[in-house]
C-alpha atoms as a PDB file:
ATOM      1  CA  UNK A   1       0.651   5.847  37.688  1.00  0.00           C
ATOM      2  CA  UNK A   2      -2.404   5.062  36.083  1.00  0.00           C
ATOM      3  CA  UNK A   3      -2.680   2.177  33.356  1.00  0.00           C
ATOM      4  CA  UNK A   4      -3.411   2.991  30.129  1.00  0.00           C
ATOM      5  CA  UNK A   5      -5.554   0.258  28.589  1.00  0.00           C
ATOM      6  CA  UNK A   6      -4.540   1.458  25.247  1.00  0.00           C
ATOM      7  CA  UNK A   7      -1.149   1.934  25.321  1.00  0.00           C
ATOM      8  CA  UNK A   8      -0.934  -1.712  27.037  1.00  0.00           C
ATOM      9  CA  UNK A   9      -2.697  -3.615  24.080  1.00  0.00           C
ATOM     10  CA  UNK A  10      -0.280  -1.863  21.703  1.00  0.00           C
ATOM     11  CA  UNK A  11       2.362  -2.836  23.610  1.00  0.00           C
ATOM     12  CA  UNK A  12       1.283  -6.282  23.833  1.00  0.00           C
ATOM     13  CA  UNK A  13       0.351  -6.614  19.962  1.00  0.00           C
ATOM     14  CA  UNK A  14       3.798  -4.962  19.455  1.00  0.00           C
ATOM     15  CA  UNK A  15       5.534  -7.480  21.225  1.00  0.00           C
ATOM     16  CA  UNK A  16       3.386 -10.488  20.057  1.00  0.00           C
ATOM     17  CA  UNK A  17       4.519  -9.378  16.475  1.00  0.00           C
ATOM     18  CA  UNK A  18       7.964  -8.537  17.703  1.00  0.00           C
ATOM     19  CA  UNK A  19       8.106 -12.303  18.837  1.00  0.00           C
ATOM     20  CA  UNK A  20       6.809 -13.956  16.036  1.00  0.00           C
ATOM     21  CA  UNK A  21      10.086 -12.932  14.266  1.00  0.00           C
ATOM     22  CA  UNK A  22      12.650 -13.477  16.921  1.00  0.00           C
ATOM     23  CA  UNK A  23      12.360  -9.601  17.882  1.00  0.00           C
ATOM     24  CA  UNK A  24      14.635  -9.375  14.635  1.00  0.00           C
ATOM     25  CA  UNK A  25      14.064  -5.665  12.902  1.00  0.00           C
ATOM     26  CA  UNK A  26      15.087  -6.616   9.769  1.00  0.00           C
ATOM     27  CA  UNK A  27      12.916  -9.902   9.220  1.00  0.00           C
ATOM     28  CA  UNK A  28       9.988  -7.731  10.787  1.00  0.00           C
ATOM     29  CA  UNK A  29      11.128  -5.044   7.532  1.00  0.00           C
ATOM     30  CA  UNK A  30      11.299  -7.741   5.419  1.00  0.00           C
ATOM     31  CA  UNK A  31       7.591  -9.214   6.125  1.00  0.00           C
ATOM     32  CA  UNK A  32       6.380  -5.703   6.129  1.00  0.00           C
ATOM     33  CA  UNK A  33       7.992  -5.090   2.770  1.00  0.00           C
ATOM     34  CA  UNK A  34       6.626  -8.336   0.961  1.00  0.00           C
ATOM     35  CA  UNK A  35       3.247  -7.701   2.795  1.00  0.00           C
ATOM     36  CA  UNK A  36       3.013  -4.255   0.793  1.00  0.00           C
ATOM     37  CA  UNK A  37       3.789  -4.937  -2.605  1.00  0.00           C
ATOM     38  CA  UNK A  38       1.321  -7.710  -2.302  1.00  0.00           C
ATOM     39  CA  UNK A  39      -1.175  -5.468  -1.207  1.00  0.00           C
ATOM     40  CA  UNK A  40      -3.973  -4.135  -3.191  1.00  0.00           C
ATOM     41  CA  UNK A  41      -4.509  -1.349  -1.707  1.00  0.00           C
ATOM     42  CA  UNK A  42      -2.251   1.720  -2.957  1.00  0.00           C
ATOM     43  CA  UNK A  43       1.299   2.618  -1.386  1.00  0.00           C
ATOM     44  CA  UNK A  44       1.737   6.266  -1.819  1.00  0.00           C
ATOM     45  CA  UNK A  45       5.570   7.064  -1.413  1.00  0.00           C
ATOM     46  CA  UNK A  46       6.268  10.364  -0.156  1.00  0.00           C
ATOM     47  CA  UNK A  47      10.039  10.508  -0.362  1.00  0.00           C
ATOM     48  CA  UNK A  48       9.157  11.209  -4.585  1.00  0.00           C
ATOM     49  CA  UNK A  49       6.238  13.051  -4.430  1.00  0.00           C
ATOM     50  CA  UNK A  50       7.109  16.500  -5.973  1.00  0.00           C
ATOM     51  CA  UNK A  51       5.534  19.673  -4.821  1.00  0.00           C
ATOM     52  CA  UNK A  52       3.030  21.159  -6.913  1.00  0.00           C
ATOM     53  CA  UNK A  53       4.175  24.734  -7.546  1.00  0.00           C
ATOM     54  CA  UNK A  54       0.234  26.316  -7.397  1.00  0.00           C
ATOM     55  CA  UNK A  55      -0.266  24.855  -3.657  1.00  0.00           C
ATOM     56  CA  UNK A  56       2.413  26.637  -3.071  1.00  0.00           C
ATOM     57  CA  UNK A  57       2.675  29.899  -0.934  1.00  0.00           C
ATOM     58  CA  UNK A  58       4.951  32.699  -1.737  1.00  0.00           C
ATOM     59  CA  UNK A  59       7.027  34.105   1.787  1.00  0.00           C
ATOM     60  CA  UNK A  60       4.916  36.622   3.344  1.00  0.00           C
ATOM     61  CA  UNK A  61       1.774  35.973   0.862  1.00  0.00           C
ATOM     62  CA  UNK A  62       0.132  34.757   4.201  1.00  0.00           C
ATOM     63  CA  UNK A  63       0.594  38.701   6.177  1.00  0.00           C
ATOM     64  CA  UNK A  64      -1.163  40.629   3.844  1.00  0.00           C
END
């Protein structure tokens, strides 16, 4: 199997991270959580973004 140089750094950086919190998931949330709301840079949340009813397409609008 051939090594992918790529996929090996993100591993490593992934488990270097992992590590720094005790491979705990949650404190690794956590961190990430605090981390973005002190961000400057914007969050968008897609779970509330709404559809916009003119991007829309209407079924079969696309077969004509």
């Amino acid at each position: 199997m051939i090594e992918d140089q790529v996929l090996t750094e993100i591993r490593k950086i992934k488990d270097d991270l992992a590590s720094q919190y005790g491979y705990d998931v949650r404190k690794m949330l956590n961190d990430a959580v605090i981390r973005q709301r002190n961000s400057e840079h914007r969050v968008v949340n897609l779970c509330m973004k709404r559809a916009n009813p003119a991007l829309q397409r209407t079924v079969g609008a696309h077969r004509q």
